[in-house]
Structure formats: structure tokens, C-alpha cells
C-alpha atoms as a PDB file:
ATOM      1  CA  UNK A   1      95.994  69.006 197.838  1.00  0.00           C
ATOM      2  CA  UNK A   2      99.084  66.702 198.649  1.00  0.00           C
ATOM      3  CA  UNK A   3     100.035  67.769 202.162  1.00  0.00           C
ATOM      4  CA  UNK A   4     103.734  67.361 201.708  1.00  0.00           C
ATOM      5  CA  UNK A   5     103.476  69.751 198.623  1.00  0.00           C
ATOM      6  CA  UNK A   6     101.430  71.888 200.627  1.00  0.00           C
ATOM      7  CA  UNK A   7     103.795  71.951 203.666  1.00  0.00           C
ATOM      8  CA  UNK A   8     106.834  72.594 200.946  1.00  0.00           C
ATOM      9  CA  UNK A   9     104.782  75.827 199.304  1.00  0.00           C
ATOM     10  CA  UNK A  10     104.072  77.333 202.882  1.00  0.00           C
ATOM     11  CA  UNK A  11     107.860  77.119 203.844  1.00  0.00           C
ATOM     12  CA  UNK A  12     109.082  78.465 200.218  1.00  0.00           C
ATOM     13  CA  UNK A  13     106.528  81.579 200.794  1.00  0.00           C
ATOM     14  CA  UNK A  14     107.184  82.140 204.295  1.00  0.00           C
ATOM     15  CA  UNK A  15     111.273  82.230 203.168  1.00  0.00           C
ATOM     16  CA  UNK A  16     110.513  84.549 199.752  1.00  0.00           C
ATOM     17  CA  UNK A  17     107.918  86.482 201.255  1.00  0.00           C
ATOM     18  CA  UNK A  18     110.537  88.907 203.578  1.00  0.00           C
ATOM     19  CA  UNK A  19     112.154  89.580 200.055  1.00  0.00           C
ATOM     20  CA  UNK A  20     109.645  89.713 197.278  1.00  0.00           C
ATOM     21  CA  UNK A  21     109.536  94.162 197.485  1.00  0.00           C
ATOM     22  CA  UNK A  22     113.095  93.647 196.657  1.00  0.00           C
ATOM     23  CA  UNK A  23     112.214  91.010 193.860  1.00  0.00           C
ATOM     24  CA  UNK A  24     109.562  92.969 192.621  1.00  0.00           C
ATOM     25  CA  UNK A  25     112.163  96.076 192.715  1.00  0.00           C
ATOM     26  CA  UNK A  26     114.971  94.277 190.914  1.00  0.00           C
ATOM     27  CA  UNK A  27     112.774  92.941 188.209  1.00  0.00           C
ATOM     28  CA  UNK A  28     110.840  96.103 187.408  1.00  0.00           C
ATOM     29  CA  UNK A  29     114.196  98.365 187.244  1.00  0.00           C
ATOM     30  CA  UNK A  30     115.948  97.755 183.856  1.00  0.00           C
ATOM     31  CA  UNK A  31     114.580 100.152 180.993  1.00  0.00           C
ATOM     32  CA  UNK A  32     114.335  97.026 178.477  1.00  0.00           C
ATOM     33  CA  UNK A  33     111.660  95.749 180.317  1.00  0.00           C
ATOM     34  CA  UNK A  34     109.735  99.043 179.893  1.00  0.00           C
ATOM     35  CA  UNK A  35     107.706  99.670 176.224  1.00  0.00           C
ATOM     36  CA  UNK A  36     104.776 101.050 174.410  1.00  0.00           C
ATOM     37  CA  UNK A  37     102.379  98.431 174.923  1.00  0.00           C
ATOM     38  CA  UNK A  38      98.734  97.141 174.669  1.00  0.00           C
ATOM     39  CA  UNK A  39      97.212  96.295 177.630  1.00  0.00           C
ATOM     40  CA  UNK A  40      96.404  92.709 176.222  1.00  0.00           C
ATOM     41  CA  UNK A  41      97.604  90.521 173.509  1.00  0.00           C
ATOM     42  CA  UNK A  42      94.759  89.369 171.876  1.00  0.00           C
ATOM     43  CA  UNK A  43      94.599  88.374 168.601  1.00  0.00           C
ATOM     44  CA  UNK A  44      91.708  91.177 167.586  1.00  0.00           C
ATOM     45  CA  UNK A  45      94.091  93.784 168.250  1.00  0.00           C
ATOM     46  CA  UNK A  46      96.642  93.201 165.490  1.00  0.00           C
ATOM     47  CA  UNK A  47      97.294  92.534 162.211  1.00  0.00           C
ATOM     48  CA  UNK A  48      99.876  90.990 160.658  1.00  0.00           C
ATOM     49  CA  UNK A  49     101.606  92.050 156.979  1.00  0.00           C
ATOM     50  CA  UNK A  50     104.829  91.321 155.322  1.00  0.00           C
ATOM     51  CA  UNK A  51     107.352  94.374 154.296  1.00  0.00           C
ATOM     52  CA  UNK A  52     108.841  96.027 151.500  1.00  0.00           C
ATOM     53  CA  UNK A  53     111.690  93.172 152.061  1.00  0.00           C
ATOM     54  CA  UNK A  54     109.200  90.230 152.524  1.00  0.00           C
ATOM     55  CA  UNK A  55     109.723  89.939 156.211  1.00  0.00           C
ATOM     56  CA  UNK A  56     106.501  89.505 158.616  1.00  0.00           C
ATOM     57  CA  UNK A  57     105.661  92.854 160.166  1.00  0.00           C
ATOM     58  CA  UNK A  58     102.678  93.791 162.980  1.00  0.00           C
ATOM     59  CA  UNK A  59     100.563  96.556 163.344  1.00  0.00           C
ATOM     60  CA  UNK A  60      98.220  97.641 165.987  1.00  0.00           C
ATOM     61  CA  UNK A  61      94.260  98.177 165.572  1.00  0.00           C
ATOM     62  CA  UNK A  62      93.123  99.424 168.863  1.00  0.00           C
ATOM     63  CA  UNK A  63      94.421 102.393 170.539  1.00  0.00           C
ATOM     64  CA  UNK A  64      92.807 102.296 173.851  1.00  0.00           C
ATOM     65  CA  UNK A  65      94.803 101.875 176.661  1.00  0.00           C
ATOM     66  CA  UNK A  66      97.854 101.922 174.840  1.00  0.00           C
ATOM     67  CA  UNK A  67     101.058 103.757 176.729  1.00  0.00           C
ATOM     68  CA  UNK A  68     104.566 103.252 178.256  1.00  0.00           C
ATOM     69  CA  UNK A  69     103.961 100.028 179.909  1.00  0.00           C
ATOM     70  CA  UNK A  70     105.912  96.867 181.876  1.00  0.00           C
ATOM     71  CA  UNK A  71     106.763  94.227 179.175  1.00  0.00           C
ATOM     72  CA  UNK A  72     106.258  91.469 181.648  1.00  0.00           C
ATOM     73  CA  UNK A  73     102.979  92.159 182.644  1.00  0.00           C
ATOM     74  CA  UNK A  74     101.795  90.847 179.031  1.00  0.00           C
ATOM     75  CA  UNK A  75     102.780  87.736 179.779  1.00  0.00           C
ATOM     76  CA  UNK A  76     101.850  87.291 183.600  1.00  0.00           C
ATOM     77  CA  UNK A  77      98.269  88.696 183.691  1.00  0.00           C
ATOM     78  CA  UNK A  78      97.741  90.901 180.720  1.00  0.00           C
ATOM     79  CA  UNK A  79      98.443  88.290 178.164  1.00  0.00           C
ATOM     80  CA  UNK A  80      95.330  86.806 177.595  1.00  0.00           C
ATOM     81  CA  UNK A  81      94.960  84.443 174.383  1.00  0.00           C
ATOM     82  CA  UNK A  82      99.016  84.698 174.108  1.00  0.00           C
ATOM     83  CA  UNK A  83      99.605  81.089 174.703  1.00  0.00           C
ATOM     84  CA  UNK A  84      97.220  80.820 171.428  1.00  0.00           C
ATOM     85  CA  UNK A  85      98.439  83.170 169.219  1.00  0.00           C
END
């Protein structure tokens, strides 16, 4: 790796690191960010139909692991094929 980039990312986490339970904290507090969820995103878990009023609806096909769950998470390390779908 480029040594100046490398000298930059080991100042930036020595600075954030002090801080990050209070990121983490911050971030994980406001209800919105709470839902029922799927653990992952994957395609094979959904399908997709259109409503009584023509608009594009989803539905869920598997059940397991399903609960009250942090919206973020989907998209940081429980997203999977997301970026594809």
C-alpha cells in the first residue's frame, strides 16, 4: 500500500478510535433506525407484486431469522447481493 495513505489511515484511526463507543452509541439510538428485518437481502428471499392500485409491493418468503433488527446493518454486513438487486 501507498505509505502516505497508510500513514494518513493510522492517524485518522488513532484520532476516531477514543470516540467510536460514542459513534457507535449515537448512531444506534434513534427508533427509525430500528425495524422488522431479514437478516440478509438477498434476492431469494422476496418477491415482488404490484397492488390493488398498481403500485410495486414486496413480500417476504423466508421467515428464519426474521425479528426487530438495526436497519443499518443490512447495508454494512448483512446486505449481501444488495448492490445487485
Amino acid at each position: 500500500a501507498n505509505p502516505s495513505y497508510m500513514a494518513q489511515l493510522k492517524k485518522e484511526c488513532v484520532e476516531i478510535g477514543p470516540v467510536l463507543g460514542k459513534v457507535n452509541k449515537y448512531v444506534i439510538a434513534g427508533d427509525d433506525l430500528w425495524a422488522f428485518i431479514h437478516p440478509n437481502l438477498h434476492i431469494d428471499n422476496a418477491f415482488f407484486f404490484r397492488d390493488a392500485d398498481a403500485r410495486q409491493d414486496t413480500g417476504l418468503l423466508d421467515w428464519g431469522g426474521t425479528g426487530k433488527g438495526f436497519v443499518l446493518s443490512q447495508f454494512i454486513s448483512g446486505g449481501g447481493a444488495l448492490s445487485l438487486a
